[in-house]
N, C-alpha and C. Protein backbone atom coordinates (compact mmCIF):
# COMPACT_ATOMS: atom_id res chain seq x y z
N UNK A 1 16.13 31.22 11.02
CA UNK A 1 16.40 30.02 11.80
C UNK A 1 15.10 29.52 12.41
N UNK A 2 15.02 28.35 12.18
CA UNK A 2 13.71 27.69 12.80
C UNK A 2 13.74 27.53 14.58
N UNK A 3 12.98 27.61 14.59
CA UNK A 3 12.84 27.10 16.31
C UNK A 3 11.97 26.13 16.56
N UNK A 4 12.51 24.93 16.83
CA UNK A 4 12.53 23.66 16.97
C UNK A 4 11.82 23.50 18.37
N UNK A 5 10.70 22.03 18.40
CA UNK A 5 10.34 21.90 19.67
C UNK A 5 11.03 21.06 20.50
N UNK A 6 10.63 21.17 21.60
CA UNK A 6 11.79 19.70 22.25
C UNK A 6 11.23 18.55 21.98
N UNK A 7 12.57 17.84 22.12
CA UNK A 7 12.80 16.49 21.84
C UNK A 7 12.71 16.33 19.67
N UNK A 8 13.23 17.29 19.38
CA UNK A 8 13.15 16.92 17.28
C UNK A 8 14.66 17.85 17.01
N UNK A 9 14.65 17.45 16.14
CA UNK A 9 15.88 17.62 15.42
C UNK A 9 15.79 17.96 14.10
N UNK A 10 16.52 18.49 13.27
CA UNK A 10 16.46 18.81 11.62
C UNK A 10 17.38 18.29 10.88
N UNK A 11 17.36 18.22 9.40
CA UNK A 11 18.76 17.75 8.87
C UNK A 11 18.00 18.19 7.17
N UNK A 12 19.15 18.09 6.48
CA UNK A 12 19.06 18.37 4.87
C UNK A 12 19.56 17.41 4.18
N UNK A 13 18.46 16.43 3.17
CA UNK A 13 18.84 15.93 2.35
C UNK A 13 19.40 16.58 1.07
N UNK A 14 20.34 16.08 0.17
CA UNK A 14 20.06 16.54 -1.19
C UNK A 14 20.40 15.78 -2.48
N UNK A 15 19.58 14.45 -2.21
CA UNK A 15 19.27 13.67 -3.11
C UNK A 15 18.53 12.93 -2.64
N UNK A 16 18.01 11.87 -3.33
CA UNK A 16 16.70 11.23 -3.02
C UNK A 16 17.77 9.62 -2.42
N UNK A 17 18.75 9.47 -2.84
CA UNK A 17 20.05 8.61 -2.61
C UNK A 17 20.38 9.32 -1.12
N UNK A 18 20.13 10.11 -0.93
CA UNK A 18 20.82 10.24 0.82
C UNK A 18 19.70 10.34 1.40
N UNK A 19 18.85 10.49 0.87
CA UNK A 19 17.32 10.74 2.10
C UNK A 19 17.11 8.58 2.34
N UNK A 20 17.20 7.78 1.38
CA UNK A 20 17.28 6.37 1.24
C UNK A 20 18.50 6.37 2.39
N UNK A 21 19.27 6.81 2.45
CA UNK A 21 20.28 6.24 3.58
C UNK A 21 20.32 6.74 4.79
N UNK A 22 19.84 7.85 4.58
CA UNK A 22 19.07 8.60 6.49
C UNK A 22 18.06 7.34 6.78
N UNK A 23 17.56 6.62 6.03
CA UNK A 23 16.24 5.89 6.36
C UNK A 23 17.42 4.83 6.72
N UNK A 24 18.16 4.24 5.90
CA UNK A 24 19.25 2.80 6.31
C UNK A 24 19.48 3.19 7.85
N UNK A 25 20.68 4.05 8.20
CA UNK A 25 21.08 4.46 9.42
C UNK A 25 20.13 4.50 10.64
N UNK A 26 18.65 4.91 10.25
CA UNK A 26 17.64 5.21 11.40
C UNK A 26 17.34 3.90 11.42
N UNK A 27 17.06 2.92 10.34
CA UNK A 27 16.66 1.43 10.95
C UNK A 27 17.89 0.85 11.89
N UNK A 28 19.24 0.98 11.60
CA UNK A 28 19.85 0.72 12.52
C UNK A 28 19.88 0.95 13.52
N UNK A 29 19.08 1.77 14.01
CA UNK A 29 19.18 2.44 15.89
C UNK A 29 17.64 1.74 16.21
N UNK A 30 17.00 0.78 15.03
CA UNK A 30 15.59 0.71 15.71
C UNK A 30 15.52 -0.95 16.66
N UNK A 31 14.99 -0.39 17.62
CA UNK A 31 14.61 -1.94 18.66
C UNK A 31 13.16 -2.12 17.74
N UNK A 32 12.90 -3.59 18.12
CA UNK A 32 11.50 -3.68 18.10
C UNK A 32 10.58 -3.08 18.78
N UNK A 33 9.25 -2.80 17.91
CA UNK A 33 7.82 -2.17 18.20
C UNK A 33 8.57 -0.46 18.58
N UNK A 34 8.42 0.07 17.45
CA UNK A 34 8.62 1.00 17.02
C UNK A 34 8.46 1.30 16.04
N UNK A 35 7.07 2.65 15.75
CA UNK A 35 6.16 3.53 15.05
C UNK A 35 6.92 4.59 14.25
N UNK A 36 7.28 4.56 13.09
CA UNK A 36 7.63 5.49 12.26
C UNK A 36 6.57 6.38 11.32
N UNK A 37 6.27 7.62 11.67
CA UNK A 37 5.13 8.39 11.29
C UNK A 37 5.45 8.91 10.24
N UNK A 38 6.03 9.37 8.79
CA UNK A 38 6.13 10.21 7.89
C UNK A 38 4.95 11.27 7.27
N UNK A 39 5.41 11.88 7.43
CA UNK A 39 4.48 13.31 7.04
C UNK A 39 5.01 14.11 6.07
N UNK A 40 4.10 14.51 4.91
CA UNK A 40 5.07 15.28 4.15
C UNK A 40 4.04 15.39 2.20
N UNK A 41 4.39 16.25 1.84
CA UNK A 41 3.74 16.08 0.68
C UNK A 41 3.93 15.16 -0.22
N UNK A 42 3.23 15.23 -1.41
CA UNK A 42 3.29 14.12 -2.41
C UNK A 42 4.86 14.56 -3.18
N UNK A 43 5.51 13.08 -2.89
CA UNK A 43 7.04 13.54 -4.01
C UNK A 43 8.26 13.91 -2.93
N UNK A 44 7.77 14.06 -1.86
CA UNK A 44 8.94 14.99 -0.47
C UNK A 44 9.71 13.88 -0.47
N UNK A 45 9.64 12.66 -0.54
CA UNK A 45 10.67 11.77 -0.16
C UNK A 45 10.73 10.64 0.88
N UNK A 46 8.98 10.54 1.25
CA UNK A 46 8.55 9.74 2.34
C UNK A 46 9.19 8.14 1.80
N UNK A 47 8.90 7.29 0.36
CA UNK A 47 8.79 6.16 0.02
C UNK A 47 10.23 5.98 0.07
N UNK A 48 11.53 7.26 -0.51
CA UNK A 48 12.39 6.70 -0.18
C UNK A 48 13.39 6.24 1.22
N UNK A 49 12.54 7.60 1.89
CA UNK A 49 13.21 7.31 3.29
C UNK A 49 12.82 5.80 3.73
N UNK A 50 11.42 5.38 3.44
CA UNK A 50 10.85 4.18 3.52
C UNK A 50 11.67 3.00 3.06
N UNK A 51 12.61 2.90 1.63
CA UNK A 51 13.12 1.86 1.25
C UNK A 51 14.22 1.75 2.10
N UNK A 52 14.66 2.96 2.35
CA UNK A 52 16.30 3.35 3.19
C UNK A 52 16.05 1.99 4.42
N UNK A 53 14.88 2.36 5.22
CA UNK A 53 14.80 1.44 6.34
C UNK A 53 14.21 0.56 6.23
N UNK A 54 13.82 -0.32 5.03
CA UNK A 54 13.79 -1.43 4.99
C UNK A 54 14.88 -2.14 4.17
N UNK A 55 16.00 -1.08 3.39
CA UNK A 55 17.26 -1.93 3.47
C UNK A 55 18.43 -2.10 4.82
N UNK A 56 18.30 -0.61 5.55
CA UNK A 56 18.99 -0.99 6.74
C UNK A 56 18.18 -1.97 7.88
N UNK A 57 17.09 -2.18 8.01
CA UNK A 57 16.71 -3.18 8.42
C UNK A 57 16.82 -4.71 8.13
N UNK A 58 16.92 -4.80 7.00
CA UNK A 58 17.26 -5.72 6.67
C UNK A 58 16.03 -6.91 5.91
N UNK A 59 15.43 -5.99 5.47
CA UNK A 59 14.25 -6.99 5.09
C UNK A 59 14.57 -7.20 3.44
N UNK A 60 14.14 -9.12 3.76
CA UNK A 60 14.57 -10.03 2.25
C UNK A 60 14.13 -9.30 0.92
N UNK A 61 13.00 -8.19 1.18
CA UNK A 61 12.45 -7.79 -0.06
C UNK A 61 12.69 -6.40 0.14
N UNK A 62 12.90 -5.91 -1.35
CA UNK A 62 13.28 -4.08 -1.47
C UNK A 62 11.43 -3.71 -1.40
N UNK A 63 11.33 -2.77 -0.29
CA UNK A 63 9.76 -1.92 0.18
C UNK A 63 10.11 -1.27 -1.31
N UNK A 64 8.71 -1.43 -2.06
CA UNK A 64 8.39 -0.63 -3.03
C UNK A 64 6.64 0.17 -2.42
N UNK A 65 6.59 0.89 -3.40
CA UNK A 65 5.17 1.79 -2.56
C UNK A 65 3.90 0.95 -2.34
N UNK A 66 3.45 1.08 -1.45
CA UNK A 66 2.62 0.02 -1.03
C UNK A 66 0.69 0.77 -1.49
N UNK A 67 0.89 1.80 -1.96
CA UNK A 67 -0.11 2.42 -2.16
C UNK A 67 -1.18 1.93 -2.86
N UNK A 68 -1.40 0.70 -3.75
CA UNK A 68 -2.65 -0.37 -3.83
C UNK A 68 -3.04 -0.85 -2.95
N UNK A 69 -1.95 -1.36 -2.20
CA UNK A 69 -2.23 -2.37 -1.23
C UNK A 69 -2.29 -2.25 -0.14
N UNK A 70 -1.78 -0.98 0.52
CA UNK A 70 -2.10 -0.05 1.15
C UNK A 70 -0.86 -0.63 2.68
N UNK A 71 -0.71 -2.36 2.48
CA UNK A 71 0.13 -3.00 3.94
C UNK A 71 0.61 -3.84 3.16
N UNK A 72 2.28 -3.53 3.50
CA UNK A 72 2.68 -5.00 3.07
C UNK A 72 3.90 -5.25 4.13
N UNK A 73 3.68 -6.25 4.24
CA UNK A 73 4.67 -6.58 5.73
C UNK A 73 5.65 -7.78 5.03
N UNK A 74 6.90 -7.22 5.50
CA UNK A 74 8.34 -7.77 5.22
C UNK A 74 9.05 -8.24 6.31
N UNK A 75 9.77 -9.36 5.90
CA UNK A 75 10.37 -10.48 7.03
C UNK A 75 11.87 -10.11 7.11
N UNK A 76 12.77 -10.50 7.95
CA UNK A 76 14.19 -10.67 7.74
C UNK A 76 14.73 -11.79 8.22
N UNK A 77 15.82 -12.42 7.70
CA UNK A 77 16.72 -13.60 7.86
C UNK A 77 17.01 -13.54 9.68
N UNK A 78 17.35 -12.72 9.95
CA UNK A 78 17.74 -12.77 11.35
C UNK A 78 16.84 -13.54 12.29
N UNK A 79 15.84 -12.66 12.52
CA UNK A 79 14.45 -12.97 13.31
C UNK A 79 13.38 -13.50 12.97
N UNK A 80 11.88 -13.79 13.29
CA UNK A 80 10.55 -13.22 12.90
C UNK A 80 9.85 -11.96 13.41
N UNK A 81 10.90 -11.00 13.16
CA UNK A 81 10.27 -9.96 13.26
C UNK A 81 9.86 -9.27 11.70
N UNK A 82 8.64 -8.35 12.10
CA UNK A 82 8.09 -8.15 10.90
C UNK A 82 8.14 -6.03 10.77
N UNK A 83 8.27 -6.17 9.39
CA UNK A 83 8.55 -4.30 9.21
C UNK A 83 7.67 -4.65 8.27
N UNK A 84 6.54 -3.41 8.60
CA UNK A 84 4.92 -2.96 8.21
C UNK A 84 4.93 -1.92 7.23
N UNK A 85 5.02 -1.84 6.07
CA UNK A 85 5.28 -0.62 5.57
C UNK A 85 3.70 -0.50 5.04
N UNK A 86 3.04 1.23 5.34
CA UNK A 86 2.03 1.43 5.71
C UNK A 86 1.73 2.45 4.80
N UNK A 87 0.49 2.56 3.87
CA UNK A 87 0.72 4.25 3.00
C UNK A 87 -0.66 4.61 3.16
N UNK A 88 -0.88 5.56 3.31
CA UNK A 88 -2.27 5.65 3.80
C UNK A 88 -2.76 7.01 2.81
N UNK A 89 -2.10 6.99 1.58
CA UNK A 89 -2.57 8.07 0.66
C UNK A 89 -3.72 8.22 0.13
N UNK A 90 -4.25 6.75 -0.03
CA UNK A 90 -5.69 6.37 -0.71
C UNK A 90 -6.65 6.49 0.39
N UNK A 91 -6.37 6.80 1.57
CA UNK A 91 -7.48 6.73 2.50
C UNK A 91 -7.88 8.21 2.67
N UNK A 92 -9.63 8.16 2.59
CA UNK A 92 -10.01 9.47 3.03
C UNK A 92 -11.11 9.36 3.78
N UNK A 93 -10.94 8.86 4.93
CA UNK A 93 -11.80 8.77 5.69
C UNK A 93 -11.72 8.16 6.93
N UNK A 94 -12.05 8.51 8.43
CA UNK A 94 -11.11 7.47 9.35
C UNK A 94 -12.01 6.25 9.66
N UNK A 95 -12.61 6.02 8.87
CA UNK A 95 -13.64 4.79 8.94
C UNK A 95 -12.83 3.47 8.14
N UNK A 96 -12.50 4.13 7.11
CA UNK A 96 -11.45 3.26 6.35
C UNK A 96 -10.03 2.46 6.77
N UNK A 97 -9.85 3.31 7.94
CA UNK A 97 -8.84 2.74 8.85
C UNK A 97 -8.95 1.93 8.97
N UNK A 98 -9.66 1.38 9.81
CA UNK A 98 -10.78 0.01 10.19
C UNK A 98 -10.34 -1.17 9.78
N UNK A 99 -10.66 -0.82 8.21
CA UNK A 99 -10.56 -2.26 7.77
C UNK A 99 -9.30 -2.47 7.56
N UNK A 100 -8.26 -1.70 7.87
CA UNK A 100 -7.34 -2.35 7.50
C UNK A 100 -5.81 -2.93 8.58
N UNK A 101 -6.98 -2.61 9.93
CA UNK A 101 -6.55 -3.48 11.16
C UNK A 101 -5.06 -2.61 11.71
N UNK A 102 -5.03 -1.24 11.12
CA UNK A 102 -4.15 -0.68 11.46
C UNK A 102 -3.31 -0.52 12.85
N UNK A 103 -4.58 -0.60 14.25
CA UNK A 103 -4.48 -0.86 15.76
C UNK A 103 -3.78 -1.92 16.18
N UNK A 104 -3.98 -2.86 15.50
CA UNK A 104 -3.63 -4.41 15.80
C UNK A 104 -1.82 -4.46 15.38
N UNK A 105 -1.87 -3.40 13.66
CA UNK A 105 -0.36 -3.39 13.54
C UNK A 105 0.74 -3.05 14.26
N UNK A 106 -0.25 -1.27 15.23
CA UNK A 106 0.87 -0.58 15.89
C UNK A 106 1.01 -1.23 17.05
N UNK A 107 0.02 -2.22 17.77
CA UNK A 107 0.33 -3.40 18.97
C UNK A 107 1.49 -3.96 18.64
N UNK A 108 1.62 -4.84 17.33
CA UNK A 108 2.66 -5.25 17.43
C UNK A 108 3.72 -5.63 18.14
N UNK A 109 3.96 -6.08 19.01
CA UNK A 109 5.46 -5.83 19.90
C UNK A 109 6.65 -6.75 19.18
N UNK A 110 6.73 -6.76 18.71
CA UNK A 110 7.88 -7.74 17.62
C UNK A 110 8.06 -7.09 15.86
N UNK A 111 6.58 -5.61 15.52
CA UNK A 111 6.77 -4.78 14.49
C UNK A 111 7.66 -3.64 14.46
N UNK A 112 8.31 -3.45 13.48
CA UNK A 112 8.74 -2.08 13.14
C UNK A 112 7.62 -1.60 11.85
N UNK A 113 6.87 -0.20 12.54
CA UNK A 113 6.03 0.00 11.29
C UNK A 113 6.24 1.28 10.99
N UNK A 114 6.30 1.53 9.40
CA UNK A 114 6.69 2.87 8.70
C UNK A 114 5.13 2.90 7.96
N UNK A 115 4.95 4.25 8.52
CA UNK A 115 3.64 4.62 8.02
C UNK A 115 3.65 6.17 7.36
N UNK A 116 3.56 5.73 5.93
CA UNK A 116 3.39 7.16 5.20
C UNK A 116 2.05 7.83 4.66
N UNK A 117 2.16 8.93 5.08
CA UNK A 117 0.95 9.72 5.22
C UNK A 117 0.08 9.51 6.41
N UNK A 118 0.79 9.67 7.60
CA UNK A 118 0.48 9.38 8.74
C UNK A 118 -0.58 10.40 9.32
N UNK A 119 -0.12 11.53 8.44
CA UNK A 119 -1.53 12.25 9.23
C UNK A 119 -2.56 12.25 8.90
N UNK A 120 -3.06 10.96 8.01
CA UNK A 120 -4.57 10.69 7.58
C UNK A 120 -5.03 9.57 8.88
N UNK A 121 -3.72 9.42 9.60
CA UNK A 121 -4.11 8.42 10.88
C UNK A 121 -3.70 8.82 12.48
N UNK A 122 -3.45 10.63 12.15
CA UNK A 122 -3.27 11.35 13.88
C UNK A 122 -3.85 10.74 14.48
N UNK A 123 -5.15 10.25 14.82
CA UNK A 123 -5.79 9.62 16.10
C UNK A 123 -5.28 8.39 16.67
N UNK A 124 -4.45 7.46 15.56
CA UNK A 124 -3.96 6.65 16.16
C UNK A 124 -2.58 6.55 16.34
N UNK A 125 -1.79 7.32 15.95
CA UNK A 125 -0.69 7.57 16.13
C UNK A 125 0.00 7.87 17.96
N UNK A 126 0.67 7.15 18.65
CA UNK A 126 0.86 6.94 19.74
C UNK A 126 2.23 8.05 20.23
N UNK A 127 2.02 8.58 21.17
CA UNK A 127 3.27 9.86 21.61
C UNK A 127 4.70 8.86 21.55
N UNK A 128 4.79 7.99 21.37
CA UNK A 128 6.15 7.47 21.33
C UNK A 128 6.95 7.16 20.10
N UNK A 129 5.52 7.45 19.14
CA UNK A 129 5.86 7.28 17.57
C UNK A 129 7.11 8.12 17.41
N UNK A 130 8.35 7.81 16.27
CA UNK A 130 9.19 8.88 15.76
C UNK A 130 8.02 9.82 14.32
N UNK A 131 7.93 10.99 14.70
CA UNK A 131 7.34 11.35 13.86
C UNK A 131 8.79 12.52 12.56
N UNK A 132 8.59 12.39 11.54
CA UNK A 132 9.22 12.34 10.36
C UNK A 132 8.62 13.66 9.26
N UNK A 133 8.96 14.63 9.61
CA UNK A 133 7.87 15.74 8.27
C UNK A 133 9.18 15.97 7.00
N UNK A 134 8.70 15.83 6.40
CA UNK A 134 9.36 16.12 4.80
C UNK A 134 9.16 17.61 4.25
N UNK A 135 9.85 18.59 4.16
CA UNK A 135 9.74 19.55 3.38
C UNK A 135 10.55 19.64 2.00
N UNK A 136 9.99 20.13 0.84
CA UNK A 136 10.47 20.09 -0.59
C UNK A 136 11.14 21.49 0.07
N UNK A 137 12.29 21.43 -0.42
CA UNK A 137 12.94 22.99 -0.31
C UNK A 137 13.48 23.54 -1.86
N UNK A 138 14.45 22.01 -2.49
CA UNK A 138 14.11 22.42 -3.95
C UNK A 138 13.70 21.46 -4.51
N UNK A 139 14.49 20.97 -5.67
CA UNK A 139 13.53 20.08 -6.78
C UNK A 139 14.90 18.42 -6.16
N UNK A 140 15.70 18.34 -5.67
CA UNK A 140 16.17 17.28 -5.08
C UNK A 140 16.42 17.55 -3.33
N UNK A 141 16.27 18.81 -3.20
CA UNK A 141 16.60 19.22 -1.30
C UNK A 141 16.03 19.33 -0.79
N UNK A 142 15.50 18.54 0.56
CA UNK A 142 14.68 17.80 1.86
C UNK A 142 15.44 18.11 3.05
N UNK A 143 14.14 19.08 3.54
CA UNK A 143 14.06 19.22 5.12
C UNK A 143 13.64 18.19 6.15
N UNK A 144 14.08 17.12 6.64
CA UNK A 144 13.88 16.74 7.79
C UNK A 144 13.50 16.99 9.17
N UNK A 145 12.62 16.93 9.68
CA UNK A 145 12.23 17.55 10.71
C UNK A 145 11.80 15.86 11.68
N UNK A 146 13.12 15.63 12.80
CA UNK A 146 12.45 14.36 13.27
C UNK A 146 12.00 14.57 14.43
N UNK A 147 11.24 13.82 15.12
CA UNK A 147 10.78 14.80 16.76
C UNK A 147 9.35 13.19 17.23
N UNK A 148 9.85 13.50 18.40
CA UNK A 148 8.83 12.46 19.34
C UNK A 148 8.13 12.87 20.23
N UNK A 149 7.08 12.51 21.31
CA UNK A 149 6.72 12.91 22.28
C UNK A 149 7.45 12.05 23.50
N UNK A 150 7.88 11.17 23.40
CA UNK A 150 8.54 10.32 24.27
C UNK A 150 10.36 10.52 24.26
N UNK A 151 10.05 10.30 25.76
CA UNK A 151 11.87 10.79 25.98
C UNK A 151 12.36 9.50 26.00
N UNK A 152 12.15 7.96 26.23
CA UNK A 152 12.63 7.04 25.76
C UNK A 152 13.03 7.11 24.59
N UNK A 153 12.03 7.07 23.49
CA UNK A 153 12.09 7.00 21.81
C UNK A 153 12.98 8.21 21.43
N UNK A 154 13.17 8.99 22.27
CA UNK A 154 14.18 10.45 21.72
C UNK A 154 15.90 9.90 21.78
N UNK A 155 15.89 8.70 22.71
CA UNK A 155 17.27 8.07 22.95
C UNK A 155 17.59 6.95 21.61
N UNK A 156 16.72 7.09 20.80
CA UNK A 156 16.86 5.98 19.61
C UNK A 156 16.98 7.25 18.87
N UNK A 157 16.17 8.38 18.62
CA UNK A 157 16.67 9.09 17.27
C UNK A 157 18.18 9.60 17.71
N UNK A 158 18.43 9.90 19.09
CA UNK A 158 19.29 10.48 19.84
C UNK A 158 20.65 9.48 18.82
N UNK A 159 20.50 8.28 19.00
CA UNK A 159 21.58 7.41 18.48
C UNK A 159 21.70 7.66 17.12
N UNK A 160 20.41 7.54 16.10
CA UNK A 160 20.32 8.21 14.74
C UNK A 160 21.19 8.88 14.72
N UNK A 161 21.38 10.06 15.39
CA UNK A 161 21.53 10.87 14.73
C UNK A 161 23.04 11.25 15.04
N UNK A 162 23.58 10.42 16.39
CA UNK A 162 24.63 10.31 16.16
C UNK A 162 25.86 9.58 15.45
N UNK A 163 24.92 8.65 15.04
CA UNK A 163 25.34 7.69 14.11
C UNK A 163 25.52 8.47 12.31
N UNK A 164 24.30 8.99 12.20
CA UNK A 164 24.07 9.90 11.26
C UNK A 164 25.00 11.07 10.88
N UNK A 165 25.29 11.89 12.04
CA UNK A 165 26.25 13.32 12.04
C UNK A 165 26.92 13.15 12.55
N UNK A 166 27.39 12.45 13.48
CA UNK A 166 28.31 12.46 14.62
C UNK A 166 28.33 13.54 15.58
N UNK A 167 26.84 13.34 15.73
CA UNK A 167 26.73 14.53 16.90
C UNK A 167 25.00 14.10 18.09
């Protein structure tokens, strides 16, 4: 049994189709300007949790991997609010950050930003971020591990996840 830090939670995917709908459900509990951190190896399931919440969010375009382009920011019918989907696989270096105005994104106050491979960007990653680790357990089954430093932002996964499990 794992022993969990405060304020995170665990859960088991076991398909790449339910890890996409843990991501739907968690955009539903999201307010604006709110940091989604994914962590996790290559293949764990970061891009789909990624599409999950930009279909439960609601954005006009299906998030495909942004990994050329590294930012591509999506609109929805409702608002002008904007969801940042962020991949930071190609970056090796924190100089490279830079250019790609990443500071300015997580300001945002009207963004929801999903940033995969977040720990090529720990330094800027803010304690209120939901941070997200992916473990491969088998060849379709995902460990979830969700957890914040902020006890505000713990009342949004808090809803996740009751929305999620009913618990």
């Amino acid at each position: 049994m794992t022993v969990l830090e405060p304020l995170s939670f665990e859960c088991v995917s076991h398909s790449a189709e339910q890890t996409m709908r843990l991501g739907a459900r968690l955009a539903r509990a999201l307010p604006a300007h709110v940091i989604i951190a994914l962590y996790g190896p290559l293949g764990a399931g970061k891009t789909q949790f990624a599409r999950g919440i930009g279909l439960g969010w609601g954005a006009l375009q299906s998030l495909r991997s942004p990994t050329f382009t590294l930012v591509q920011e999506h609109r929805r019918a409702a608002d002008d609010h904007t969801l940042y989907h962020v991949d930071l696989y190609r970056i090796e270096h924190q100089r490279e950050l830079a250019t790609l105005g990443l500071e300015e994104i997580l300001e945002d106050e009207k963004g929801v930003v999903v940033i995969e491979w977040a720990e090529r960007a720990e330094a800027l990653m803010p304690s209120d971020a939901i941070r997200i680790k992916f473990e491969m357990i088998q060849e379709s089954k995902r460990r979830l591990t969700f957890s914040t430093q902020d006890t505000a932002t713990w009342q949004i996964v808090l809803a996740f996840r009751k929305n999620a499990f009913g618990v």
